[in-house]
Protein backbone atom coordinates (compact mmCIF):
# COMPACT_ATOMS: atom_id res chain seq x y z
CA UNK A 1 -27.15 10.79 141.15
CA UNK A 2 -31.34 10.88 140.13
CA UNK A 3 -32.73 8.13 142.45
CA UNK A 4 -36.84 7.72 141.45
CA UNK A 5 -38.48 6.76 145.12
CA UNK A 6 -41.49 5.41 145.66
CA UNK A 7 -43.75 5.23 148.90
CA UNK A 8 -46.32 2.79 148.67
CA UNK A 9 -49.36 3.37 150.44
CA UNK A 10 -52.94 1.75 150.84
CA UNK A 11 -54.86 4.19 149.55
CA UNK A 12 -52.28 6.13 147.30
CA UNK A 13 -48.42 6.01 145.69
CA UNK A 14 -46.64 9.02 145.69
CA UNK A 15 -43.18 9.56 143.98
CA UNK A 16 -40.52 11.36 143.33
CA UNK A 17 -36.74 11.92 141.79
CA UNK A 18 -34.52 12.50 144.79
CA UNK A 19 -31.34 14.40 142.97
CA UNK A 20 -28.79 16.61 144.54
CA UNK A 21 -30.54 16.48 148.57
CA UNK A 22 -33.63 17.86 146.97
CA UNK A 23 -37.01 15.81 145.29
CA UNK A 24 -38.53 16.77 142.16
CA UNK A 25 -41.31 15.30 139.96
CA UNK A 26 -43.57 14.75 142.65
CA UNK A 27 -47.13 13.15 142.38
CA UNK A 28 -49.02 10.30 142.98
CA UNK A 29 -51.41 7.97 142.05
CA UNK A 30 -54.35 5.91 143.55
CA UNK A 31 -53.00 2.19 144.52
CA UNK A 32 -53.79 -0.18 141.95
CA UNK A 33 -55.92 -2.77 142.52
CA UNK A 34 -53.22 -5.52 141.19
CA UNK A 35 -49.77 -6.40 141.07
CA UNK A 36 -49.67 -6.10 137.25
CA UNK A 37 -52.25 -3.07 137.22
CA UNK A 38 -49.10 -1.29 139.53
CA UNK A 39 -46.28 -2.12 137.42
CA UNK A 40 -47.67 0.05 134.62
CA UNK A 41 -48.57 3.11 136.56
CA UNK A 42 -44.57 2.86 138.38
CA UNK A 43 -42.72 2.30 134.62
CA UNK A 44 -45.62 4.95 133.47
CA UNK A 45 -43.62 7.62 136.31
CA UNK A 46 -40.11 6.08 134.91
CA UNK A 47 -40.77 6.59 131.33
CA UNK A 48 -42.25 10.16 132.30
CA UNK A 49 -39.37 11.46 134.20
CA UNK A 50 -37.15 13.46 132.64
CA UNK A 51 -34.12 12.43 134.85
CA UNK A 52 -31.09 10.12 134.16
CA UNK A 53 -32.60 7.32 136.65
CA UNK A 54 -29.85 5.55 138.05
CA UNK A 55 -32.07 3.22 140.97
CA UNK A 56 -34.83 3.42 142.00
CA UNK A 57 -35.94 2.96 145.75
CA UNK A 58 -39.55 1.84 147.09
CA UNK A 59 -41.09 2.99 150.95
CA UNK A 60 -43.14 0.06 151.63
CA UNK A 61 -45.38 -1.60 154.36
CA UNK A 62 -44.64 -4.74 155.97
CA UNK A 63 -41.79 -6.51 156.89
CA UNK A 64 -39.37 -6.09 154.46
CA UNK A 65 -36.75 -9.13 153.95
CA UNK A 66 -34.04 -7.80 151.97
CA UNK A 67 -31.99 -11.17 151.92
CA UNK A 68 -35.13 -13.68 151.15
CA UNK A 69 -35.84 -10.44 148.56
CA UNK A 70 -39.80 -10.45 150.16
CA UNK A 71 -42.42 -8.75 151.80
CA UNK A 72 -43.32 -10.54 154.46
CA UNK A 73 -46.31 -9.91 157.08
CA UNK A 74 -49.52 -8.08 156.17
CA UNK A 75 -50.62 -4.72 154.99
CA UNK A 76 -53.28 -2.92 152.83
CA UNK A 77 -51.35 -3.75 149.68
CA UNK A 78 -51.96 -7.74 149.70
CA UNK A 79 -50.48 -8.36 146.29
CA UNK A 80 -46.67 -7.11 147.07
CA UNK A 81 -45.98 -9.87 149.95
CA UNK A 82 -44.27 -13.47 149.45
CA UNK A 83 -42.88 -13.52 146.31
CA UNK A 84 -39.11 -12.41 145.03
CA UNK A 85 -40.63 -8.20 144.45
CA UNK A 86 -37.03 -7.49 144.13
CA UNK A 87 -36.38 -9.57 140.43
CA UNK A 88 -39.83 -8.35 139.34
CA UNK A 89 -39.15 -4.61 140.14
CA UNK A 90 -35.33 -5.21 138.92
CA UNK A 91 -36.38 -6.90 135.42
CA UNK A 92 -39.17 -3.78 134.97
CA UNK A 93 -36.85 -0.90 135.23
CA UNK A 94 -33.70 -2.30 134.72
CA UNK A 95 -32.04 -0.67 137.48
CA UNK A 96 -31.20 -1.88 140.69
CA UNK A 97 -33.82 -1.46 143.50
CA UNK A 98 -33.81 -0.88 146.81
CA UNK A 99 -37.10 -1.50 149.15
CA UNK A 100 -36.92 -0.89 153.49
CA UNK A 101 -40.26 -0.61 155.16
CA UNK A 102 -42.08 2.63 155.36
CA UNK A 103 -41.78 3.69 159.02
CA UNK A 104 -37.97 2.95 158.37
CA UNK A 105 -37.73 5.22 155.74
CA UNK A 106 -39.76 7.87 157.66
CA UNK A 107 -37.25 7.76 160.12
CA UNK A 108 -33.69 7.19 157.68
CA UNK A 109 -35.03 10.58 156.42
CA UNK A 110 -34.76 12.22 159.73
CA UNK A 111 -30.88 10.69 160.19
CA UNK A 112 -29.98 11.22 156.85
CA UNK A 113 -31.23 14.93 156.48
CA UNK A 114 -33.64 15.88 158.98
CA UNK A 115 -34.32 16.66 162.39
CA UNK A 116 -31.92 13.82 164.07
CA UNK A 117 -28.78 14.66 161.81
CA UNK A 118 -25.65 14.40 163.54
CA UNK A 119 -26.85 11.69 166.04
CA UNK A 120 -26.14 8.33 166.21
CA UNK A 121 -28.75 6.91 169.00
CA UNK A 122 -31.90 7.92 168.36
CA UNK A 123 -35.98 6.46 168.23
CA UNK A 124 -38.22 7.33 165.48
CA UNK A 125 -42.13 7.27 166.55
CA UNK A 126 -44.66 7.21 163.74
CA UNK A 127 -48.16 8.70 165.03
CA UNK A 128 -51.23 7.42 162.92
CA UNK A 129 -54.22 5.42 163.35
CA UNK A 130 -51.83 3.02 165.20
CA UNK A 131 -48.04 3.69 166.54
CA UNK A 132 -44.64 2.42 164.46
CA UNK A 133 -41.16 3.26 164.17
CA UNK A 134 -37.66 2.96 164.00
CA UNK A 135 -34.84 2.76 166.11
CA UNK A 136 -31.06 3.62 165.01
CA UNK A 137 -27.92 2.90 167.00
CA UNK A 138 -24.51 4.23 165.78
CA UNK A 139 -26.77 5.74 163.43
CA UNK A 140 -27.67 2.11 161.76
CA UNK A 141 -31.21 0.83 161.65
CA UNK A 142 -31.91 -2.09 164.10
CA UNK A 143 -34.34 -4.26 162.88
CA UNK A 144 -33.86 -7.05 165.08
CA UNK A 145 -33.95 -10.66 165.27
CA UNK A 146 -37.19 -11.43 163.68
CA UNK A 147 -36.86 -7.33 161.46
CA UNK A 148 -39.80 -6.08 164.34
CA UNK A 149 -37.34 -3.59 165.85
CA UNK A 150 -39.14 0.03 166.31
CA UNK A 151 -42.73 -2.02 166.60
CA UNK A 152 -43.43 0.37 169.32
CA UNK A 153 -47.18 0.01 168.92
CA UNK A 154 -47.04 -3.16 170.10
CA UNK A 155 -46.33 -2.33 173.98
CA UNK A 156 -48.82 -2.38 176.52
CA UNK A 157 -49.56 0.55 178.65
CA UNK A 158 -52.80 -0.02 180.42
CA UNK A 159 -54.85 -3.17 181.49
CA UNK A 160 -53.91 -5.41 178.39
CA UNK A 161 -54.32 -2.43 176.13
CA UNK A 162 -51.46 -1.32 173.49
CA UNK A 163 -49.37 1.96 172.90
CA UNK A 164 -51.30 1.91 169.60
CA UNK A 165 -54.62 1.50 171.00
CA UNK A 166 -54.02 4.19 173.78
CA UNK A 167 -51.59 6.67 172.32
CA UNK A 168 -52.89 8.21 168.96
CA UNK A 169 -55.50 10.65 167.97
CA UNK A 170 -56.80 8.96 165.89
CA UNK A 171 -57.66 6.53 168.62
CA UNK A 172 -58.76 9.12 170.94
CA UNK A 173 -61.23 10.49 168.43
CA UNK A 174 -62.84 7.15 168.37
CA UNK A 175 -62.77 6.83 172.25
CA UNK A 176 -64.59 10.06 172.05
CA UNK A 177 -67.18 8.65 169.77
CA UNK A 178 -67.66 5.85 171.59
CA UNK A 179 -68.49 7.40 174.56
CA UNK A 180 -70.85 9.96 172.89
CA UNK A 181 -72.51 6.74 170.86
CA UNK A 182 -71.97 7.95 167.49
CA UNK A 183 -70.39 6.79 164.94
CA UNK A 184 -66.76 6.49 164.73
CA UNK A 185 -66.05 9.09 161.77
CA UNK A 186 -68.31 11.37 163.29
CA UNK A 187 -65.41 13.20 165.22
CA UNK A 188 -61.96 13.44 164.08
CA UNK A 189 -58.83 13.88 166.17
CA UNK A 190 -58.67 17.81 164.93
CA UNK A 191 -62.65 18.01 166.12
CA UNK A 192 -61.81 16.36 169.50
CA UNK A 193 -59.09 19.04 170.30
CA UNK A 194 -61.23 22.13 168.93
CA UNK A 195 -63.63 20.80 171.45
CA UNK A 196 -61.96 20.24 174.65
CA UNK A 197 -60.48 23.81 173.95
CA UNK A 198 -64.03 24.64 174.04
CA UNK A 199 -64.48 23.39 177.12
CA UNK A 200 -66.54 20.00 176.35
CA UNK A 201 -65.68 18.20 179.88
CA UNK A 202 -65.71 14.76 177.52
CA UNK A 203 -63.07 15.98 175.30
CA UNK A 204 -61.28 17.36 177.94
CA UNK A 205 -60.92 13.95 179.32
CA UNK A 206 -59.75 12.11 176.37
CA UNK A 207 -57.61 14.61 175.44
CA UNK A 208 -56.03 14.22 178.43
CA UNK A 209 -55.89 10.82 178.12
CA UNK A 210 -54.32 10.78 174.81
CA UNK A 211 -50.81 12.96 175.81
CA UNK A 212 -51.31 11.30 179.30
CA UNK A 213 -50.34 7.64 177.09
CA UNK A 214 -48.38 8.76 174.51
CA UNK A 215 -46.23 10.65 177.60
CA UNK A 216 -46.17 6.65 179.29
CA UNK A 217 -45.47 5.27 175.52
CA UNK A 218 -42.02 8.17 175.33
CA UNK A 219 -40.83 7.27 178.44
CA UNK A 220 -40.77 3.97 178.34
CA UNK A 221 -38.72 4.14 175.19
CA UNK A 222 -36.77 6.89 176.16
CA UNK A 223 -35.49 4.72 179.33
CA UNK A 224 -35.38 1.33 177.67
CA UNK A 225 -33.09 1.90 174.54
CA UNK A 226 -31.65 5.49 175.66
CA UNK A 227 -31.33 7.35 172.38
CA UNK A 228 -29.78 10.89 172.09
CA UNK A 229 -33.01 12.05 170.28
CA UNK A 230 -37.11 11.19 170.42
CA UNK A 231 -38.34 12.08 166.81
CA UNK A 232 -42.10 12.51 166.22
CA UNK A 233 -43.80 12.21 162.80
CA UNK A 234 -47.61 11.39 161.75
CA UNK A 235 -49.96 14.21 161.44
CA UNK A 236 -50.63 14.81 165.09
CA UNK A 237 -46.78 15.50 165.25
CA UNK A 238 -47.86 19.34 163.07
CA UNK A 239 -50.47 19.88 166.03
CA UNK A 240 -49.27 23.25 167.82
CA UNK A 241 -48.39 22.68 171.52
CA UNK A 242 -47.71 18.90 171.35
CA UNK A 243 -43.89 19.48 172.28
CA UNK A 244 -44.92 21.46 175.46
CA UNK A 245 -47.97 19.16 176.42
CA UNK A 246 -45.66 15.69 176.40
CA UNK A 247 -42.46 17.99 178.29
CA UNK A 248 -44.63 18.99 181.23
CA UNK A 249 -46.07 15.33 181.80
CA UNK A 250 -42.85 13.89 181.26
CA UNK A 251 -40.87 16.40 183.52
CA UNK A 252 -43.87 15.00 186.16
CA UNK A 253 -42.39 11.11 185.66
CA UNK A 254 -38.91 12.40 185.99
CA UNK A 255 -39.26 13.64 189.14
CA UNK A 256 -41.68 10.84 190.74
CA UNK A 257 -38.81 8.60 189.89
CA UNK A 258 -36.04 10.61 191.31
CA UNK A 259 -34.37 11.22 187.99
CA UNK A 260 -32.39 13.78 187.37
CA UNK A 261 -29.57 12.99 185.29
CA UNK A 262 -31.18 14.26 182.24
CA UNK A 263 -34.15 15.02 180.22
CA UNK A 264 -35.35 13.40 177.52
CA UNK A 265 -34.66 15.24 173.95
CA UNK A 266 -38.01 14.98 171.74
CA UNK A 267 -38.13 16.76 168.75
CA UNK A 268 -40.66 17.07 166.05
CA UNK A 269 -40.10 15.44 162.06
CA UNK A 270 -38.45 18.03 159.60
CA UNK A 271 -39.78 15.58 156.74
CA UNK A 272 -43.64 15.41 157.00
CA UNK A 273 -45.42 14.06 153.75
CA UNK A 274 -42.18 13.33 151.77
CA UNK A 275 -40.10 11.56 154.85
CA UNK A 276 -40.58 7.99 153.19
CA UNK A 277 -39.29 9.31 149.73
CA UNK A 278 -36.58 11.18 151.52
CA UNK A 279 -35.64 8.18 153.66
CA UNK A 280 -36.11 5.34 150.72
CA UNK A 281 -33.69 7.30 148.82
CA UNK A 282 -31.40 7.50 151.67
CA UNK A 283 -31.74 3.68 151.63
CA UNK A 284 -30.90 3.34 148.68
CA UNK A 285 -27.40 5.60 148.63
CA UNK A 286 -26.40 3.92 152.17
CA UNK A 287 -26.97 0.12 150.06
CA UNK A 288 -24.89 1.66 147.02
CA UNK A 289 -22.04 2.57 149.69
């Protein structure tokens, strides 16, 4: 079965035909700037491929609504939310279509194929400018009540401040620049690290800081839905030494808390830039079984 996926992002769409557990056809192509504008450059990949299409399956941001057949909430795409995108999509490729959010996906790629396969409990943590993910039990997404399950960002670590705010390097790069009084894309996350390596005390500091929260962000997940498996995606998930830096500081909370029936299993994405294609046509095949 050729399933085309789609990952819709803010800045760009990439694609691909997921067809015997491998993609093929990849690209992209710069978001659109409308609704209309998009569903000519997504038939324009359809008409190009040179597949038997069979569905196609979309990686998408916000809250995704399968039953009211919306995007609901916010996100950098403003034109795909509050309307039936489901009929629209359906009646433009006539196929059937499949759409889970993209953090979701991300982490669906990691159960389906990747670095969580063969467990059934298990969190997904996105790292980026802010903090998502997903969490699977019995190996089934759990979106929750109101479909914010994995909205890990959204716990707070330190005087009223978030596990997004705190716990990314992207948001420790701009902590740096901050306290340097520069601009904020002065110093990226990579330029922060190179630094402290180098020995700038300030860097040293927020460095620190940065596995210090995302360490606090881990364990409270770790000990509040008790998955099997921690998986780690977003580009500071390729930085070398991550693994070791968050083990050491969580082996540290272990033992101030007397606990010693286990350790906590964190692992790092097998899918990097392709998870959400990877995981929306996972999405897709679970939905068709």
């Amino acid at each position: 079965m050729a399933i085309l996926a789609f990952d819709l992002g803010g800045s760009a769409v990439k694609y691909g035909v997921w067809e015997k557990n491998e993609l093929h056809e990849t690209g992209k192509f710069s978001t659109p700037k409308t609704w209309a504008e998009m569903k000519q450059s997504l038939l324009a990949v359809r008409t190009a491929s040179e597949f038997s299409i069979e569905g196609v399956a979309f990686s998408a941001p916000g809250v995704v609504d399968a039953r009211q057949r919306q995007i609901l909430g916010i996100s950098a795409i403003p034109y795909i939310h509050h309307f039936d995108i489901y009929d629209e999509l359906e009646n433009l490729f006539q196929l059937p279509v499949t759409i889970e959010n993209d953090a979701n996906c991300a982490g669906m790629a990691e159960i389906y194929e990747g670095a969580a396969k063969g467990n059934k409990e298990v969190a997904f943590v996105v790292i980026g400018t802010g903090i998502g993910g997903a969490v699977f039990h019995k190996g089934e997404i759990v979106k929750g009540a109101h479909l914010y399950g994995g909205e890990f960002g959204l716990m707070f670590l330190n005087n009223g401040k978030t596990f997004s705010s705190l716990g990314t390097a992207v948001q420790m790069a701009w902590r740096y620049c901050e306290r340097k009084g520069v601009e904020r894309e002065t110093f990226s996350g990579e330029d922060v690290f190179r630094l402290a390596e180098e020995g700038d005390g300030l860097a040293v500091e927020e460095v620190e800081n940065f596995y210090e929260y995302l360490t606090q962000g881990l364990f409270s997940i770790q000990f509040s839905l008790d998955p099997e498996v921690i998986v780690l995606g977003g580009g500071v998930s390729a930085k070398a030494g991550l693994l070791e830096e968050i083990n050491q500081r969580m082996e540290k909370k272990l033992k101030q808390f007397g606990l010693k029936d286990f350790v906590p299993k964190i692992v790092i994405c097998k899918y990097r830039n392709d998870a959400n294609l990877v995981g929306a046509a996972a999405n897709f095949l679970a939905h068709k079984q």
